[in-house]
N, C-alpha and C. Protein backbone atom coordinates (compact mmCIF):
# COMPACT_ATOMS: atom_id res chain seq x y z
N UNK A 1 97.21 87.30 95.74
CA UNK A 1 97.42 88.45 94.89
C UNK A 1 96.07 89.08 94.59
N UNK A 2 96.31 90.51 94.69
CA UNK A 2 94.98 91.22 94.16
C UNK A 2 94.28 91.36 92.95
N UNK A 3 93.08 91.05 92.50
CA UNK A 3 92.58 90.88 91.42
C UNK A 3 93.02 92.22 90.42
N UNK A 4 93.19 93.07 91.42
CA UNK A 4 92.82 94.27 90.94
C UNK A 4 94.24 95.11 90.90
N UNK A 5 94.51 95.67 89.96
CA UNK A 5 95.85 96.18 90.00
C UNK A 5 96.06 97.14 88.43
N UNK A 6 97.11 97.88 88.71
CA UNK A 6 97.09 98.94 87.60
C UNK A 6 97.67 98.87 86.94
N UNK A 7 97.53 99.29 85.57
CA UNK A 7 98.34 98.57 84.22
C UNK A 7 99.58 99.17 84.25
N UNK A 8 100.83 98.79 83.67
CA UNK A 8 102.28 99.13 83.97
C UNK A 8 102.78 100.51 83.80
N UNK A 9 101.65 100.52 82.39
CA UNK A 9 102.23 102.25 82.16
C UNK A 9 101.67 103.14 83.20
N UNK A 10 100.69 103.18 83.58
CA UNK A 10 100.36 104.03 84.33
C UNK A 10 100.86 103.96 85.31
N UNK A 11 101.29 102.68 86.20
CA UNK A 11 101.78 102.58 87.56
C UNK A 11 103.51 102.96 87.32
N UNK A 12 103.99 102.66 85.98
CA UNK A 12 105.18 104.01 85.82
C UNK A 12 105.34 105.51 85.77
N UNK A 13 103.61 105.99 85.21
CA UNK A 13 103.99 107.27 85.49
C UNK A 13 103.40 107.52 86.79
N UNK A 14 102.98 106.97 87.67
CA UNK A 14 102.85 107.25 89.16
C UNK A 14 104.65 107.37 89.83
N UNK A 15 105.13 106.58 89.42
CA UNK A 15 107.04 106.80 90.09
C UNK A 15 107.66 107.57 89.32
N UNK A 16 108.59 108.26 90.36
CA UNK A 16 109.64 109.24 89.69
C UNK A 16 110.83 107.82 89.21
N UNK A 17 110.77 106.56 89.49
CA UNK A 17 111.50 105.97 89.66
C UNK A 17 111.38 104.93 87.98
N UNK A 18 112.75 104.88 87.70
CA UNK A 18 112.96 103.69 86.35
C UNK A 18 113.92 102.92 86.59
N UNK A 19 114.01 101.72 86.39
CA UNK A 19 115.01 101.25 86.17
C UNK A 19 116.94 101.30 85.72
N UNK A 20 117.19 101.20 87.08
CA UNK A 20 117.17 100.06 87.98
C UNK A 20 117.21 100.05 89.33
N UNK A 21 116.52 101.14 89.85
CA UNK A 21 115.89 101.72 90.41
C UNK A 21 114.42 101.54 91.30
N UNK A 22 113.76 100.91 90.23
CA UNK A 22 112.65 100.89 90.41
C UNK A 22 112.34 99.67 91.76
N UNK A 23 111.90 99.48 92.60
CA UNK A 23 111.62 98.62 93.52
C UNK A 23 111.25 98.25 94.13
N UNK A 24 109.32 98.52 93.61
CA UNK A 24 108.12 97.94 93.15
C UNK A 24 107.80 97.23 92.34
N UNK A 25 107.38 96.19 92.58
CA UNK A 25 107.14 95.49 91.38
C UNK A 25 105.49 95.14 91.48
N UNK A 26 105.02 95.59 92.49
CA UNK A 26 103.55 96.03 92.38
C UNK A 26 102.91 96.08 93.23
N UNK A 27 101.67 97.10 93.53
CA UNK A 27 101.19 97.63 94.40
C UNK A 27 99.70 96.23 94.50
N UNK A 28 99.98 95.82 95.84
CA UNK A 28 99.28 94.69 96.49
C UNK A 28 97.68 95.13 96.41
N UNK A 29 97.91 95.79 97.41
CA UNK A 29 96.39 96.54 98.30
C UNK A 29 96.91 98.13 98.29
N UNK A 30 95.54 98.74 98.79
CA UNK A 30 95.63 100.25 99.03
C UNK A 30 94.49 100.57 99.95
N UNK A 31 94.46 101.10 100.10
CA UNK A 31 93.07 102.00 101.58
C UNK A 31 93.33 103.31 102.08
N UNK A 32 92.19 103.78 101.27
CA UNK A 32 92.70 105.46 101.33
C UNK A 32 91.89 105.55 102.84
N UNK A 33 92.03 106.89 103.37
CA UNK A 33 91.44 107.47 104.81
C UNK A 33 92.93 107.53 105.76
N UNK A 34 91.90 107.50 107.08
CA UNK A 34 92.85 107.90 108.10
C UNK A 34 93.99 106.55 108.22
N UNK A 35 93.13 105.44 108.79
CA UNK A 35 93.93 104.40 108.25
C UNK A 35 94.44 103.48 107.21
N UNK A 36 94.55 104.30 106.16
CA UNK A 36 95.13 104.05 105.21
C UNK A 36 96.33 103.51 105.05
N UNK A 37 96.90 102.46 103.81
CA UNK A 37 97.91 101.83 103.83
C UNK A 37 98.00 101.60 102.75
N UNK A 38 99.12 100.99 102.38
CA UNK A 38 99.59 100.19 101.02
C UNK A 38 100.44 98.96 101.19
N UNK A 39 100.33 98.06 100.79
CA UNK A 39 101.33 96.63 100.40
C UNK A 39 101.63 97.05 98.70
N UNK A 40 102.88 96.65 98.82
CA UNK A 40 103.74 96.46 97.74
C UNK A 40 104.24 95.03 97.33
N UNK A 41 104.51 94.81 96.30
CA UNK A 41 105.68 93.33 96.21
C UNK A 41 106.80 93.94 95.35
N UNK A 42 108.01 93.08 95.70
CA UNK A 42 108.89 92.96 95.19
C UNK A 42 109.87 91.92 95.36
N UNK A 43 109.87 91.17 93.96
CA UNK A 43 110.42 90.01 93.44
C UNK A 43 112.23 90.02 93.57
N UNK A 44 112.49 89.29 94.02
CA UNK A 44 114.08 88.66 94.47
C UNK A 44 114.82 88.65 93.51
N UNK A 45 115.38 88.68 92.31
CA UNK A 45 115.63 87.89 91.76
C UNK A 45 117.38 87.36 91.23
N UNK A 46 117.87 86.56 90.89
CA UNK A 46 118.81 86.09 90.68
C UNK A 46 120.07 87.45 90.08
N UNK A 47 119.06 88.13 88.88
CA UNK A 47 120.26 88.90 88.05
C UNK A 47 120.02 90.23 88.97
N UNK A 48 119.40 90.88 89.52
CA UNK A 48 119.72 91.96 90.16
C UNK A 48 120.66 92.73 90.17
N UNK A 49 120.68 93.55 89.53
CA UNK A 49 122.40 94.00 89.44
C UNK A 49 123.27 94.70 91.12
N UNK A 50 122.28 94.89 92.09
CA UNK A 50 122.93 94.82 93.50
C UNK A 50 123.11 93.77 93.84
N UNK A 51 122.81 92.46 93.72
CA UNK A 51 123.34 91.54 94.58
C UNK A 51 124.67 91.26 94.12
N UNK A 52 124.90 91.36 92.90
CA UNK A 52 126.09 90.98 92.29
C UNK A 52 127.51 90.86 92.86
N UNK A 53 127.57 91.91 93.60
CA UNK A 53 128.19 92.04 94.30
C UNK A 53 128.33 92.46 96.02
N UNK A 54 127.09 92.22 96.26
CA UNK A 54 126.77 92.14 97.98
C UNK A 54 126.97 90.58 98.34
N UNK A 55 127.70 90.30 99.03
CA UNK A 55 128.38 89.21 99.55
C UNK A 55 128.03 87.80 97.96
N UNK A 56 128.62 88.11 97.40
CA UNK A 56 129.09 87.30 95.90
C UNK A 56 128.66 85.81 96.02
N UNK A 57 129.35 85.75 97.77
CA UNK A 57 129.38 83.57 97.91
C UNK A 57 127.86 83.52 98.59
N UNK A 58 127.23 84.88 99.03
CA UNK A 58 126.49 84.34 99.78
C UNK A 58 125.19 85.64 99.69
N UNK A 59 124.47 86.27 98.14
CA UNK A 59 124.21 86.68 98.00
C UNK A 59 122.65 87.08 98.62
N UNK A 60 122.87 88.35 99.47
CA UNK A 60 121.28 88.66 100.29
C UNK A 60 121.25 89.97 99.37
N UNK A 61 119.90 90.12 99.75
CA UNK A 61 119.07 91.94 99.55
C UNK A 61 119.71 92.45 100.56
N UNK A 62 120.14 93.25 99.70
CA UNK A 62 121.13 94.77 101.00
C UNK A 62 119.97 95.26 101.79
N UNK A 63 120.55 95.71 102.80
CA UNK A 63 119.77 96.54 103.74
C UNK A 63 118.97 97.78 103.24
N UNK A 64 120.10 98.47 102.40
CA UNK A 64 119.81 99.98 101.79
C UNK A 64 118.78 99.82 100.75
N UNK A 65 118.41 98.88 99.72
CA UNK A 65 117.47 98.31 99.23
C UNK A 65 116.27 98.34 99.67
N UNK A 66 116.42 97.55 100.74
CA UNK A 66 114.67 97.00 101.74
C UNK A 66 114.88 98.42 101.80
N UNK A 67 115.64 99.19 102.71
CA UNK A 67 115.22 100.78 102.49
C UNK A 67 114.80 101.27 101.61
N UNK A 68 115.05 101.73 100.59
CA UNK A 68 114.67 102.10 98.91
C UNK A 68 113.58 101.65 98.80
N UNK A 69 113.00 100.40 99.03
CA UNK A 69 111.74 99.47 98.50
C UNK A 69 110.68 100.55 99.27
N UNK A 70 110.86 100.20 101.05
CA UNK A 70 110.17 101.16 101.89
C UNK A 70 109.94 102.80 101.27
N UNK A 71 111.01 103.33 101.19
CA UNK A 71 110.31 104.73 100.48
C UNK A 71 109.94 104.82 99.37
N UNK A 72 109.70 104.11 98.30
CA UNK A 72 108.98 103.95 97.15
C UNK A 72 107.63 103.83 97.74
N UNK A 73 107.41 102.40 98.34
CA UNK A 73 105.84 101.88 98.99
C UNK A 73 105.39 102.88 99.46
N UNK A 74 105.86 103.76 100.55
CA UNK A 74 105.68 104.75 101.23
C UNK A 74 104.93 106.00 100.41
N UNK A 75 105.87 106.41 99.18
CA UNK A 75 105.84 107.53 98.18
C UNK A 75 104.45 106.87 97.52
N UNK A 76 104.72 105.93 96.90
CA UNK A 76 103.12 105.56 96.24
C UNK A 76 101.81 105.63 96.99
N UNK A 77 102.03 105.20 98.55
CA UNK A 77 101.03 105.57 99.41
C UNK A 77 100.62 107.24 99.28
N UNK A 78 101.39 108.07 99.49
CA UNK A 78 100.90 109.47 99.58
C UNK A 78 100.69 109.91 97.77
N UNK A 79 101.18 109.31 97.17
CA UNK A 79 100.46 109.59 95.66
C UNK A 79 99.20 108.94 95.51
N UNK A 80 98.44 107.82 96.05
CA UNK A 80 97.66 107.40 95.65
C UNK A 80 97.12 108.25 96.33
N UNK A 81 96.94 108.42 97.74
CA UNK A 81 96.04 109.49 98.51
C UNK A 81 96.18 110.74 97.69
N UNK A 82 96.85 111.20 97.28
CA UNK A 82 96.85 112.51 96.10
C UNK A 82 95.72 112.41 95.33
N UNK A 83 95.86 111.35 94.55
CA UNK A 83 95.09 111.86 93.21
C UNK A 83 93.87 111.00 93.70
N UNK A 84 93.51 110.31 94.65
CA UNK A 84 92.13 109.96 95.29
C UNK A 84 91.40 111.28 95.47
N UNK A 85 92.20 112.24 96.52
CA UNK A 85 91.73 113.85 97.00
C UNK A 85 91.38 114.83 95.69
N UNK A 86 92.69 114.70 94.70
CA UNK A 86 92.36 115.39 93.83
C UNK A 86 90.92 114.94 93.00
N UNK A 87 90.86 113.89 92.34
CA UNK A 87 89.48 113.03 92.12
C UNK A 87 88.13 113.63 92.42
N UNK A 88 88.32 113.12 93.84
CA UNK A 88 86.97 113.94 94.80
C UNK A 88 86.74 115.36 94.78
N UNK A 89 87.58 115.80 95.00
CA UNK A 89 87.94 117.22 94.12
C UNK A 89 86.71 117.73 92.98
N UNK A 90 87.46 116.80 92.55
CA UNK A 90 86.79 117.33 90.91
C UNK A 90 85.20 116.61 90.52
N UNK A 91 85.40 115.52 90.85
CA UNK A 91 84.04 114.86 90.52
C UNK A 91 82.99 114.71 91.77
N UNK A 92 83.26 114.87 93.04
CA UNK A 92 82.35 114.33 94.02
C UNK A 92 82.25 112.60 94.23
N UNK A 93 83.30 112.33 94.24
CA UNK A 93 83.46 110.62 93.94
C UNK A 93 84.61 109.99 94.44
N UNK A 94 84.47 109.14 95.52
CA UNK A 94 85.23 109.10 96.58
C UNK A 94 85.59 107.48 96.14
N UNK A 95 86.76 107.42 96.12
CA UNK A 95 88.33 106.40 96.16
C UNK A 95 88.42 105.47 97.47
N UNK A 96 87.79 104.51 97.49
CA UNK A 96 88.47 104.03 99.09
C UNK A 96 89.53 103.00 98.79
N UNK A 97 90.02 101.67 97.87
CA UNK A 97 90.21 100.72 97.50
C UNK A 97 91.34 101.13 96.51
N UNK A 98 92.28 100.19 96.70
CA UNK A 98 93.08 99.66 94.90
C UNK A 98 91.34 99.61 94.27
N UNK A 99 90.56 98.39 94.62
CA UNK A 99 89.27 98.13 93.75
C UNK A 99 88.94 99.18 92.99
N UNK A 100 88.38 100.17 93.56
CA UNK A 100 87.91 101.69 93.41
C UNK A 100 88.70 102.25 92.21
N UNK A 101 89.88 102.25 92.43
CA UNK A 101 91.04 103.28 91.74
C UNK A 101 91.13 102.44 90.56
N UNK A 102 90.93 101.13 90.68
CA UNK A 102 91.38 100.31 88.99
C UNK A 102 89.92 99.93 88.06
N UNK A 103 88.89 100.65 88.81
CA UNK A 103 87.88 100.99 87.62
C UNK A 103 87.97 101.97 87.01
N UNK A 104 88.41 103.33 87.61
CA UNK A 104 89.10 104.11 86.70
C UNK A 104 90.25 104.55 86.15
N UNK A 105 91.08 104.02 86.74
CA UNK A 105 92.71 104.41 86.39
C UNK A 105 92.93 104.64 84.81
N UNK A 106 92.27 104.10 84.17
CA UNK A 106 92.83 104.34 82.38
C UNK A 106 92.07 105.92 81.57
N UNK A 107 91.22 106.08 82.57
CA UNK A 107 90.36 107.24 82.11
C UNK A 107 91.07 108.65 81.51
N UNK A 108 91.02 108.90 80.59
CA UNK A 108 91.80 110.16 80.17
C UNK A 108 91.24 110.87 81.52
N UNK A 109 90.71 111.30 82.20
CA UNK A 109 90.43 112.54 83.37
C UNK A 109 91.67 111.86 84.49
N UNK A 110 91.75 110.85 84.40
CA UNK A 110 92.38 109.93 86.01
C UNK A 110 93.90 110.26 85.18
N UNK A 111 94.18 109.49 84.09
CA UNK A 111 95.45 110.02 83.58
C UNK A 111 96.13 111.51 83.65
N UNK A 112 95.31 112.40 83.29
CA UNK A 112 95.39 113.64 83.30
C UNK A 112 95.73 114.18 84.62
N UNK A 113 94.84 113.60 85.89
CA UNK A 113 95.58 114.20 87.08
C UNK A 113 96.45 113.27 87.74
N UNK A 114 97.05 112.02 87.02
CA UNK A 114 98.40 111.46 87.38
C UNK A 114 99.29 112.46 87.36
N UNK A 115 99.32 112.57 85.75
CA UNK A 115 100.70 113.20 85.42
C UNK A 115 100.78 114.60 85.43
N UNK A 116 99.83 115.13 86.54
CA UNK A 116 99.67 116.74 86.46
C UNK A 116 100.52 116.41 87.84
N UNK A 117 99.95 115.59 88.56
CA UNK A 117 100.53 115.56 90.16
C UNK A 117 102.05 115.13 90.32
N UNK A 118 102.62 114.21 89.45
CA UNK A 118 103.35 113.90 89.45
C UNK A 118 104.24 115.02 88.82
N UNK A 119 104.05 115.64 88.16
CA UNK A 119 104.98 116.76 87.28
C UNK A 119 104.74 117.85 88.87
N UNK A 120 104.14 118.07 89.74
CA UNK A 120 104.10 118.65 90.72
C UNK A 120 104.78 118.53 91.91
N UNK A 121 104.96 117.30 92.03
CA UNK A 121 105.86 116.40 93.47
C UNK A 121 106.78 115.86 93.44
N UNK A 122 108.04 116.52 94.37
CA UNK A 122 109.47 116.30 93.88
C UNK A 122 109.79 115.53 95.87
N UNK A 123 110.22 114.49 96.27
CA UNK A 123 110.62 114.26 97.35
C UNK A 123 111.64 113.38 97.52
N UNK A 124 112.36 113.16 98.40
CA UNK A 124 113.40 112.31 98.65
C UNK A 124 113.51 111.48 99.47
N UNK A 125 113.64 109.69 100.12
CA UNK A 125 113.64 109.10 101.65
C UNK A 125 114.50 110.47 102.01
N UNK A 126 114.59 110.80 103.61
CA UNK A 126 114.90 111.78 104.09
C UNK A 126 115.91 110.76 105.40
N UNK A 127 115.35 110.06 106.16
CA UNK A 127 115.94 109.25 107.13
C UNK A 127 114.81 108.08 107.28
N UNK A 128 115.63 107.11 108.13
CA UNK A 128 115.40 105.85 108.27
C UNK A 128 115.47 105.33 110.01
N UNK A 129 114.73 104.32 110.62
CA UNK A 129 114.82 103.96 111.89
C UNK A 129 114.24 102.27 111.53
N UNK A 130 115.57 101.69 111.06
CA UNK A 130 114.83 100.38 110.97
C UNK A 130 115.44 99.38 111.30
N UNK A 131 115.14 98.20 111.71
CA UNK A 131 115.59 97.24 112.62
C UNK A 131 115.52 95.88 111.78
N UNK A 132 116.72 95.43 111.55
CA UNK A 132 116.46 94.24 110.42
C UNK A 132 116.46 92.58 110.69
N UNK A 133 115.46 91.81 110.85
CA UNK A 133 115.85 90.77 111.73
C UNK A 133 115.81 89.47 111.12
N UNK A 134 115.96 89.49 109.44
CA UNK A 134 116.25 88.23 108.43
C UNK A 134 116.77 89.33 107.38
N UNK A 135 116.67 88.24 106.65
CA UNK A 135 117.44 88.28 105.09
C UNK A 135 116.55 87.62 104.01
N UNK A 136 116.47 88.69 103.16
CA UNK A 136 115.98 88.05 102.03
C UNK A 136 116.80 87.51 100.56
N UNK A 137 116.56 86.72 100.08
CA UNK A 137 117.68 85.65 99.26
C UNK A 137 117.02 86.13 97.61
N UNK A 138 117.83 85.73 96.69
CA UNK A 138 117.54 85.43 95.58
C UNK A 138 116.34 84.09 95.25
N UNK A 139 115.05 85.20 94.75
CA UNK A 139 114.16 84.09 94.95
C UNK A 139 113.33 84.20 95.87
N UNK A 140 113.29 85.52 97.10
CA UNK A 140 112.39 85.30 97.75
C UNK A 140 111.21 86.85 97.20
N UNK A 141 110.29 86.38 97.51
CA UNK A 141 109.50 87.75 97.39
C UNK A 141 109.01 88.54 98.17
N UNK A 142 109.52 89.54 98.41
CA UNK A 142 109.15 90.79 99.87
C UNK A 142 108.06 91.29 99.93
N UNK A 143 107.12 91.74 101.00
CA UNK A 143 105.78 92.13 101.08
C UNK A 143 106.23 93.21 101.97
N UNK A 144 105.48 94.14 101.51
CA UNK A 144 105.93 95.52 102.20
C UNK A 144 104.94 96.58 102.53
N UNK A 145 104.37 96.48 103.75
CA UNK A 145 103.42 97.56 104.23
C UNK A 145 103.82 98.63 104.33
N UNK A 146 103.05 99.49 104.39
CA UNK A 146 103.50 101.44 104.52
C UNK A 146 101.96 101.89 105.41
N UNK A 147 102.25 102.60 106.40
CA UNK A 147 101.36 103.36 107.16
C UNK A 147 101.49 104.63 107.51
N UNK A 148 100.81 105.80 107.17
CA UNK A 148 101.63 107.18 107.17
C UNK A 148 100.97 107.02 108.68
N UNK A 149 102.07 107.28 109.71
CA UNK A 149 102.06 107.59 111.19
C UNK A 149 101.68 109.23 111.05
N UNK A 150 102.55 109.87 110.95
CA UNK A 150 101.67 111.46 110.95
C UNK A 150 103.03 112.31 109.86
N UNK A 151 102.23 113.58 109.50
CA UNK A 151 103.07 114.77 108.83
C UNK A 151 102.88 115.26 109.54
N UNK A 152 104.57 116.37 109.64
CA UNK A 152 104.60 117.52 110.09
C UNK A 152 104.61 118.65 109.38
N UNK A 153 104.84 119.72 109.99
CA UNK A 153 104.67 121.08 109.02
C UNK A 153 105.69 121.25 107.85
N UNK A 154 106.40 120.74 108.20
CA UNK A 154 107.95 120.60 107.32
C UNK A 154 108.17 120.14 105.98
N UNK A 155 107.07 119.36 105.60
CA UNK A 155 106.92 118.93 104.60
C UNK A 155 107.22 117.14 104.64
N UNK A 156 107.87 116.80 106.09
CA UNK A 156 107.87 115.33 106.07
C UNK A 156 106.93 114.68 106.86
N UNK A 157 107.23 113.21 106.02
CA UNK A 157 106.02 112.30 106.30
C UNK A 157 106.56 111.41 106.69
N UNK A 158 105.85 110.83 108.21
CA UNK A 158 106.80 109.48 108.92
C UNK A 158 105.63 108.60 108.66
N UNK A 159 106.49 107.48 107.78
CA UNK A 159 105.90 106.30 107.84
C UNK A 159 106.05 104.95 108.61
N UNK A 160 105.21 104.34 108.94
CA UNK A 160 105.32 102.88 109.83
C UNK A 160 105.84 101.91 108.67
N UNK A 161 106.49 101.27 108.72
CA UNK A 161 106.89 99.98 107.66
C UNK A 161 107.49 98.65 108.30
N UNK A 162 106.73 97.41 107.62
CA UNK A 162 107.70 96.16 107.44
C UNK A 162 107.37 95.54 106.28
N UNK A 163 108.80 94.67 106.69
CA UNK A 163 108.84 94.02 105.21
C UNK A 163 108.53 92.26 105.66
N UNK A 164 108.04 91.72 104.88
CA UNK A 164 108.00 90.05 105.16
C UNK A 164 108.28 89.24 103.85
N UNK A 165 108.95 88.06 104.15
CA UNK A 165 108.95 86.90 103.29
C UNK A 165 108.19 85.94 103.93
N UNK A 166 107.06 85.73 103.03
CA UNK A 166 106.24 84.64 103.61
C UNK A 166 105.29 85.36 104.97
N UNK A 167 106.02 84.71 105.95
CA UNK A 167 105.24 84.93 107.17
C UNK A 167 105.83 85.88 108.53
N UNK A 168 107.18 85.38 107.53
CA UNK A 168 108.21 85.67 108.72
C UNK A 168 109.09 87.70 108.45
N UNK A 169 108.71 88.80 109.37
CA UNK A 169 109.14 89.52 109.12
C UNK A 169 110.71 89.92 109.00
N UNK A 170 111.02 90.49 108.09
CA UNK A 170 112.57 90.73 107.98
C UNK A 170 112.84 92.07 108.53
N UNK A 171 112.13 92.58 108.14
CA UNK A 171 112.63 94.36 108.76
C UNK A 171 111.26 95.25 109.42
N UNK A 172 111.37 96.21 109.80
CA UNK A 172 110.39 96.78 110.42
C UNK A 172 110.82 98.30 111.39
N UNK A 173 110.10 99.24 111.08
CA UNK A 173 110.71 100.57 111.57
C UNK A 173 109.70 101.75 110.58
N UNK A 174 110.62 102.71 111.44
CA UNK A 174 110.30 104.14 110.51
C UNK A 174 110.59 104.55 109.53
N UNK A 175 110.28 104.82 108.08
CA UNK A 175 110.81 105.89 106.73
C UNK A 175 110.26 107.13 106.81
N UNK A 176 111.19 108.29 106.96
CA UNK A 176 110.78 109.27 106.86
C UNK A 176 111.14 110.16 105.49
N UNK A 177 110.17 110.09 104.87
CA UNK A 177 109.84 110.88 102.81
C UNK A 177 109.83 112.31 103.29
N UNK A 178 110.94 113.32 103.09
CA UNK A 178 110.43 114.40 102.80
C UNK A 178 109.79 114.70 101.31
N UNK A 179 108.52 115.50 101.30
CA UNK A 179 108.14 115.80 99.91
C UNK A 179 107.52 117.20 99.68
N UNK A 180 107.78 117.64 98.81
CA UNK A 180 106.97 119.35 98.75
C UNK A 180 105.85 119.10 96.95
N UNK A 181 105.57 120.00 97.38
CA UNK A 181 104.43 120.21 96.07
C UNK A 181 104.59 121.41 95.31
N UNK A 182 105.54 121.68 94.24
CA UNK A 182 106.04 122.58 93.51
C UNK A 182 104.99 123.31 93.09
């Protein structure tokens, strides 16, 4: 786990997303630039109110879920690259790291262009190309990479994604986020 990580409130007003809904449970790593990425986690857990009723005797993480998880990870990837750009922007002071971003994240200036950007960016998962080859259980904890492969003019963004428990990958494919900037 990363030393370094962002305090709750703020990493809530980075998501359009609340509970129960929400399906991040925290941003791993980050690396802004060309090859840039993000890891996410998200915790399994027993009361979930989807498993409840996804196979009852024999309760897994739905498919549509690990989806959901993916365009969240995904969405936080192109927000963190947001307000990195915006940042540099303004100060001449360049973001490469989670490290980077959680020396300043509490800063009234860093706050200020959270929730300016976020009151700005409205997007939706748009489609999906993903290939699922385990199951994750109550109890296991998902690791979830995001790689923006490329944007088009359109306003969408195809991302590379998998998901792993442990070592072993469960899913893996394309999320494609449409998003605009109001």
């Amino acid at each position: 786990m990363s030393k370094y990580s962002i305090p709750s409130k703020v990493f809530l007003e980075m998501g359009g997303w609340r509970q129960p809904l929400l399906m991040v449970d925290r941003i791993e790593d980050y690396k802004y630039g060309d090859n840039g990425f993000i890891k996410v986690v998200k915790h399994v857990t027993y009361n979930d109110p989807y498993l409840l009723g996804h196979f009852p005797e024999d309760p897994i993480m739905p498919g549509a879920i690990i989806s959901e998880i993916f365009g969240q990870a995904s969405e936080y990837l192109s927000f963190l690259t947001d307000i990195c750009d915006i940042y540099r922007e303004r100060t001449g002071e360049e973001f490469r790291s989670l490290r980077d971003i959680h020396g300043c994240i509490s800063h009234p200036e860093m706050l200020e262009i959270i929730r300016a950007r976020r009151a700005q960016v409205r997007g939706v998962l748009a489609a999906q190309n993903l290939k699922f080859k385990d199951s994750a259980y109550p109890g296991d904890t998902i690791e979830v990479q995001s790689k923006l492969a490329f944007s088009d003019s359109h306003g969408f963004k195809h991302y590379s994604v998998t998901a792993n428990v442990g070592k072993k990958i469960i899913s893996q494919g394309t999320i494609i986020n449409f998003r605009e900037v109001l």
